[in-house]
C-alpha atoms as a PDB file:
ATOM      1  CA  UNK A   1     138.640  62.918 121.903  1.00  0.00           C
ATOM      2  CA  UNK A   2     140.889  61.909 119.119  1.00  0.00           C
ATOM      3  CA  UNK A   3     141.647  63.119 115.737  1.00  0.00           C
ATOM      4  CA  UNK A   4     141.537  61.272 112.893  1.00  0.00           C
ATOM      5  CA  UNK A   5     142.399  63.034 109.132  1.00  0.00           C
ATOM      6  CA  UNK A   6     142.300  66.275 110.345  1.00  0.00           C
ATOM      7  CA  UNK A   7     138.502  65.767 111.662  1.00  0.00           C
ATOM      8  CA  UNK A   8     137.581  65.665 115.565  1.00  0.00           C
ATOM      9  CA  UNK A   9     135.959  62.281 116.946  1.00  0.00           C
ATOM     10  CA  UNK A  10     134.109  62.258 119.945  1.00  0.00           C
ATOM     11  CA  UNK A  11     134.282  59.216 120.995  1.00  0.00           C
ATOM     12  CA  UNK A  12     132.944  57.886 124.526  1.00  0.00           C
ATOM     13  CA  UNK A  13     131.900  54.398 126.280  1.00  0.00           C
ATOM     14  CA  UNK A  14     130.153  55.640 128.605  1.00  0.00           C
ATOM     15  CA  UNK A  15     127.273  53.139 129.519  1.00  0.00           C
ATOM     16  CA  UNK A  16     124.092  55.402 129.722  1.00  0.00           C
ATOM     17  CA  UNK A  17     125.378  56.356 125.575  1.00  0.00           C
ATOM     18  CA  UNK A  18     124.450  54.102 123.566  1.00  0.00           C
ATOM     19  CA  UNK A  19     127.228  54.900 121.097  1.00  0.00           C
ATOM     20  CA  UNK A  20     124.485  56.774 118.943  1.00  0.00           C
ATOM     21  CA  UNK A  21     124.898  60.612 118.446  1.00  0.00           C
ATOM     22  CA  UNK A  22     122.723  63.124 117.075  1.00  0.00           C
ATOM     23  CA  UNK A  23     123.840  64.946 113.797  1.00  0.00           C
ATOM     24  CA  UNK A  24     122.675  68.131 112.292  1.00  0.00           C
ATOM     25  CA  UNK A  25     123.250  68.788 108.683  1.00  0.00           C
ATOM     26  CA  UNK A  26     122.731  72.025 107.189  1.00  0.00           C
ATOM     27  CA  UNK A  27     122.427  72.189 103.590  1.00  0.00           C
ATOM     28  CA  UNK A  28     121.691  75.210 101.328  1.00  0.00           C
ATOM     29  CA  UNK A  29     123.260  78.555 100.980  1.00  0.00           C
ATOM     30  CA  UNK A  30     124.371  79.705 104.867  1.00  0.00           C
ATOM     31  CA  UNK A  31     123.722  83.099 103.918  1.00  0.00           C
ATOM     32  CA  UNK A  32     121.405  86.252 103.511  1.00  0.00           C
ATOM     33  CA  UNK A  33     120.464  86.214  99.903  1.00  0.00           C
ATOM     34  CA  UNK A  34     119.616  89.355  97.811  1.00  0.00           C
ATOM     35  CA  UNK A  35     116.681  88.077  95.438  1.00  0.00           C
ATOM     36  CA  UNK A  36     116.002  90.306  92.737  1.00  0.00           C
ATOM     37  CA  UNK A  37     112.592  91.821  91.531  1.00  0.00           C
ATOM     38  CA  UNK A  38     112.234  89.630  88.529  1.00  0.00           C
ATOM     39  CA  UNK A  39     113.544  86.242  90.684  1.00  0.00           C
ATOM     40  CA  UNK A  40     110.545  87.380  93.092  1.00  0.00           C
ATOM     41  CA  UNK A  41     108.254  87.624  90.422  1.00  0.00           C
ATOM     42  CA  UNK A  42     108.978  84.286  88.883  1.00  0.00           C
ATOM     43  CA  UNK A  43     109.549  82.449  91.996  1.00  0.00           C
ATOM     44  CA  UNK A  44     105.713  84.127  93.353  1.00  0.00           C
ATOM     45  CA  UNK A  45     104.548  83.417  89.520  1.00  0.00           C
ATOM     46  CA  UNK A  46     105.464  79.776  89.813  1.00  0.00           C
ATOM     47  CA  UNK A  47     102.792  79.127  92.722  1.00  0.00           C
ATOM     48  CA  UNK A  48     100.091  80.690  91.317  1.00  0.00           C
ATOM     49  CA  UNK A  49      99.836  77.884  88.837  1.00  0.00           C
ATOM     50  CA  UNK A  50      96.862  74.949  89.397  1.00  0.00           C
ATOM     51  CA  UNK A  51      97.776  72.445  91.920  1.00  0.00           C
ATOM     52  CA  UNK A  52     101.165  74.020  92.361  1.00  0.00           C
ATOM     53  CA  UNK A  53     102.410  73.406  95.977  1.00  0.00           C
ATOM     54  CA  UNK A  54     104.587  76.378  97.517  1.00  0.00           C
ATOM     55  CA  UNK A  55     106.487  74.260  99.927  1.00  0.00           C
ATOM     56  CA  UNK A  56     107.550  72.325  96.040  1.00  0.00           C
ATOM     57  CA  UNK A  57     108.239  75.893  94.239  1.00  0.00           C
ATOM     58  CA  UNK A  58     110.430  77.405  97.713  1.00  0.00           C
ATOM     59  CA  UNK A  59     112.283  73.870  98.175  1.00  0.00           C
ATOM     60  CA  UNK A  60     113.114  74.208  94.227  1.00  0.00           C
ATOM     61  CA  UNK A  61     114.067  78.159  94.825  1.00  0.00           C
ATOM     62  CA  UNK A  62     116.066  77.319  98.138  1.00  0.00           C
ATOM     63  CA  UNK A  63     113.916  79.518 100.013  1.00  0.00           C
ATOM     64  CA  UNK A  64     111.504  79.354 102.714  1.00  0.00           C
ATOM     65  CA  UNK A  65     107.596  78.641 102.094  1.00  0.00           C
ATOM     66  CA  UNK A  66     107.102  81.894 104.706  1.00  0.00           C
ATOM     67  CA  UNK A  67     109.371  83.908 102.572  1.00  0.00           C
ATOM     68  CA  UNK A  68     107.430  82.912  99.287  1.00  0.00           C
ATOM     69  CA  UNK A  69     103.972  83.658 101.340  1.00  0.00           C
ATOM     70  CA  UNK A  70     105.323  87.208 102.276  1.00  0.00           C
ATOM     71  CA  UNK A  71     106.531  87.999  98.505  1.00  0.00           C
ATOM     72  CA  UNK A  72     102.929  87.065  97.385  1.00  0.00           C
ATOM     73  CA  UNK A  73     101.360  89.140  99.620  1.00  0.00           C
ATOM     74  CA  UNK A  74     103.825  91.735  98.827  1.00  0.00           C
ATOM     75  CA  UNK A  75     102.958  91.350  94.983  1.00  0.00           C
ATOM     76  CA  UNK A  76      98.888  91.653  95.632  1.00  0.00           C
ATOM     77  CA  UNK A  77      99.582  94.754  97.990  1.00  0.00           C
ATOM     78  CA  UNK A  78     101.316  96.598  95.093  1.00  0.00           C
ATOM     79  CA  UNK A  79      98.570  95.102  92.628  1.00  0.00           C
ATOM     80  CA  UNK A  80      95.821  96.955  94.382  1.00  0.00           C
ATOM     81  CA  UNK A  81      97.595  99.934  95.472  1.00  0.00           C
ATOM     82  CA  UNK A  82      95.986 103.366  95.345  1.00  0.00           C
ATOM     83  CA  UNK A  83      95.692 105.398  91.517  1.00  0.00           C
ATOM     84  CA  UNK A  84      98.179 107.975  91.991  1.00  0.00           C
ATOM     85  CA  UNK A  85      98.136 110.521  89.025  1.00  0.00           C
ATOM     86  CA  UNK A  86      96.068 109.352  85.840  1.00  0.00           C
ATOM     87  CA  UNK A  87      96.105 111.618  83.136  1.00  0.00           C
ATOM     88  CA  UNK A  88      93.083 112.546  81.440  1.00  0.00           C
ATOM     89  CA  UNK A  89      92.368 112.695  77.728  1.00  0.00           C
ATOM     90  CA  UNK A  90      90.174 114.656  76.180  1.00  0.00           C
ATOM     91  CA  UNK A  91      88.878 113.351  72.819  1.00  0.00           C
ATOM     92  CA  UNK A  92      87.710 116.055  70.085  1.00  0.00           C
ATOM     93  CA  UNK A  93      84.192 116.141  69.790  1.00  0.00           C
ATOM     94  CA  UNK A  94      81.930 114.663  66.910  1.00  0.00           C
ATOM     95  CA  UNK A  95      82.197 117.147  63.722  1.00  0.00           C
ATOM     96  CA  UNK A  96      79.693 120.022  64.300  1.00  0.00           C
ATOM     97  CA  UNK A  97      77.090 120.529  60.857  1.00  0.00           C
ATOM     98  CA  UNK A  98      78.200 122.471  58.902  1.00  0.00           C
ATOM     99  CA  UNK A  99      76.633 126.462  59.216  1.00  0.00           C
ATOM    100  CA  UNK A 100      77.987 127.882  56.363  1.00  0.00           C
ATOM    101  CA  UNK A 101      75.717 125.822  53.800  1.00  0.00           C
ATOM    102  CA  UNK A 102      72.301 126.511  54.216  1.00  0.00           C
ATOM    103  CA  UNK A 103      70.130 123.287  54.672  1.00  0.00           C
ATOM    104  CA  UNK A 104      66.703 123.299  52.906  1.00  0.00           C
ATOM    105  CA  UNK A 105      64.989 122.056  56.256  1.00  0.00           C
ATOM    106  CA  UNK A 106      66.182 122.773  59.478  1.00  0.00           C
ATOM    107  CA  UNK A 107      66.052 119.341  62.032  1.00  0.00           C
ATOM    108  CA  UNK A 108      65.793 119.999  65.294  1.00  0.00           C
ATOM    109  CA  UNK A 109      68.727 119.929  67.702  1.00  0.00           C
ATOM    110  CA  UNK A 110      69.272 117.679  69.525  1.00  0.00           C
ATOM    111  CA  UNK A 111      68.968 118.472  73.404  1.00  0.00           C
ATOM    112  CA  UNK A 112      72.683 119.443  74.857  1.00  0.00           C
ATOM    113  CA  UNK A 113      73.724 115.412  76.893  1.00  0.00           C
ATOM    114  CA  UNK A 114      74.846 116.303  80.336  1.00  0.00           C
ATOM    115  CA  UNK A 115      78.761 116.642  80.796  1.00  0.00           C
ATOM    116  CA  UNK A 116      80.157 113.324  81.439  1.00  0.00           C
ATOM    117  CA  UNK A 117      83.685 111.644  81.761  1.00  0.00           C
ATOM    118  CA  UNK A 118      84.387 107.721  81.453  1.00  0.00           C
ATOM    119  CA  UNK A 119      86.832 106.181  83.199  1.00  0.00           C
ATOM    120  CA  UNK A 120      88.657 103.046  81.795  1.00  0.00           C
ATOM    121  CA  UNK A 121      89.950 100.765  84.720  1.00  0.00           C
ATOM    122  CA  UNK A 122      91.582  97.365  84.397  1.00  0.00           C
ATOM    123  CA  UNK A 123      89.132  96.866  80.655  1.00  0.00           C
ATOM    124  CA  UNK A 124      86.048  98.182  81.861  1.00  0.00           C
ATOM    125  CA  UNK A 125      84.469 101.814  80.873  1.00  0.00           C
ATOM    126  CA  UNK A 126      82.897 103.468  83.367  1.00  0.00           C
ATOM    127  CA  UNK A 127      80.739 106.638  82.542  1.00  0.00           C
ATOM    128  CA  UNK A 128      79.755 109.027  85.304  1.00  0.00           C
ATOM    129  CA  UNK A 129      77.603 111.766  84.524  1.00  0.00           C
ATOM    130  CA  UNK A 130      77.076 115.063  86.489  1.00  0.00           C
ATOM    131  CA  UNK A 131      75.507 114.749  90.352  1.00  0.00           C
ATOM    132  CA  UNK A 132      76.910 111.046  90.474  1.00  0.00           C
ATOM    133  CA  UNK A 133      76.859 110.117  94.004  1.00  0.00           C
ATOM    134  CA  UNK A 134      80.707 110.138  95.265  1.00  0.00           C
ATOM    135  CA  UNK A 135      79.904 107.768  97.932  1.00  0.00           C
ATOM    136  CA  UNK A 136      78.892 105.182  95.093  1.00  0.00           C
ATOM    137  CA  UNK A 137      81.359 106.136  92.179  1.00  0.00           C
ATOM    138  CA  UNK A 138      84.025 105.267  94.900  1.00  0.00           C
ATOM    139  CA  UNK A 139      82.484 101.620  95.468  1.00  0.00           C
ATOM    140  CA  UNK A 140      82.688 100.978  91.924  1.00  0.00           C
ATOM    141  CA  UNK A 141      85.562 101.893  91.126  1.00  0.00           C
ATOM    142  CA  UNK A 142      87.394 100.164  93.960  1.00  0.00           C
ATOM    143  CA  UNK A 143      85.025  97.251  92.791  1.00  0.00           C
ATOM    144  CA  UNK A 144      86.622  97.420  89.607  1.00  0.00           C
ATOM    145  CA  UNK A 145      89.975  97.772  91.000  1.00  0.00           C
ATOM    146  CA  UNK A 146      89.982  94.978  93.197  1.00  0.00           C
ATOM    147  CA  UNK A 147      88.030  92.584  90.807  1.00  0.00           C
ATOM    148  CA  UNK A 148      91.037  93.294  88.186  1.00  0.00           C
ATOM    149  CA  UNK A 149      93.679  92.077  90.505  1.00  0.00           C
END
């Protein structure tokens, strides 16, 4: 061993060494990094562009592929993630005729429509009406759900 400006030399004629060593060099930051929620979403935004290669976007990032791969699947988790509370909004109903003029010719009325309620869900309306099938309102609307994402 000898030490030449401050840095140690192995150095060693033995005959089965060739004189040719292996070297490791580690580049990039030699630490635990704390990526933020908007770095996440950029970084996982990035791939999901046409003919984008991961391995490309994570070398760019400094990050491993695997990590990028876990945020993504992270990000469509949370994208179809069960409704929690939705608030419901009840719209006023068309103006009633008028019963305090009389009208020279009484029209029939119209037959009462069932109750219904119509749920909006990533841009599509859905309308259930009374005795819908749970069963099947739940397939559609996880349909919908999932179709969105």
């Amino acid at each position: 061993m000898e030490l030449r400006a401050g840095i140690m030399v192995d150095i060693s004629d033995d005959a089965k060494d060739s004189g040719y060593r292996r070297v490791e060099v580690l580049t990039g930051p030699g630490r635990r990094r704390k990526w933020s929620d908007d770095d996440k979403a950029r970084i996982v935004a990035e791939t999901l562009r046409p003919g984008t290669v991961v391995a490309d976007v994570a070398r760019r990032w400094q990050v491993s592929s695997q990590q990028v791969f876990t945020w993504r699947r992270e990000m469509r988790r949370a994208a179809v993630a069960p409704l929690g509370f939705v608030p419901i909004v009840a719209e006023t109903p068309a103006s009633a005729p008028d019963t305090t003029s009389p009208s020279p010719s009484p029209s029939p009325s119209p037959s009462p429509s069932p109750p219904s309620i119509e749920v909006e869900v990533a841009g599509a309306v859905l309308r259930v009406t009374a005795g819908t099938d749970a069963d099947l309102l739940t397939t559609v609307l996880r349909a919908i759900r999932v179709s969105a994402a």
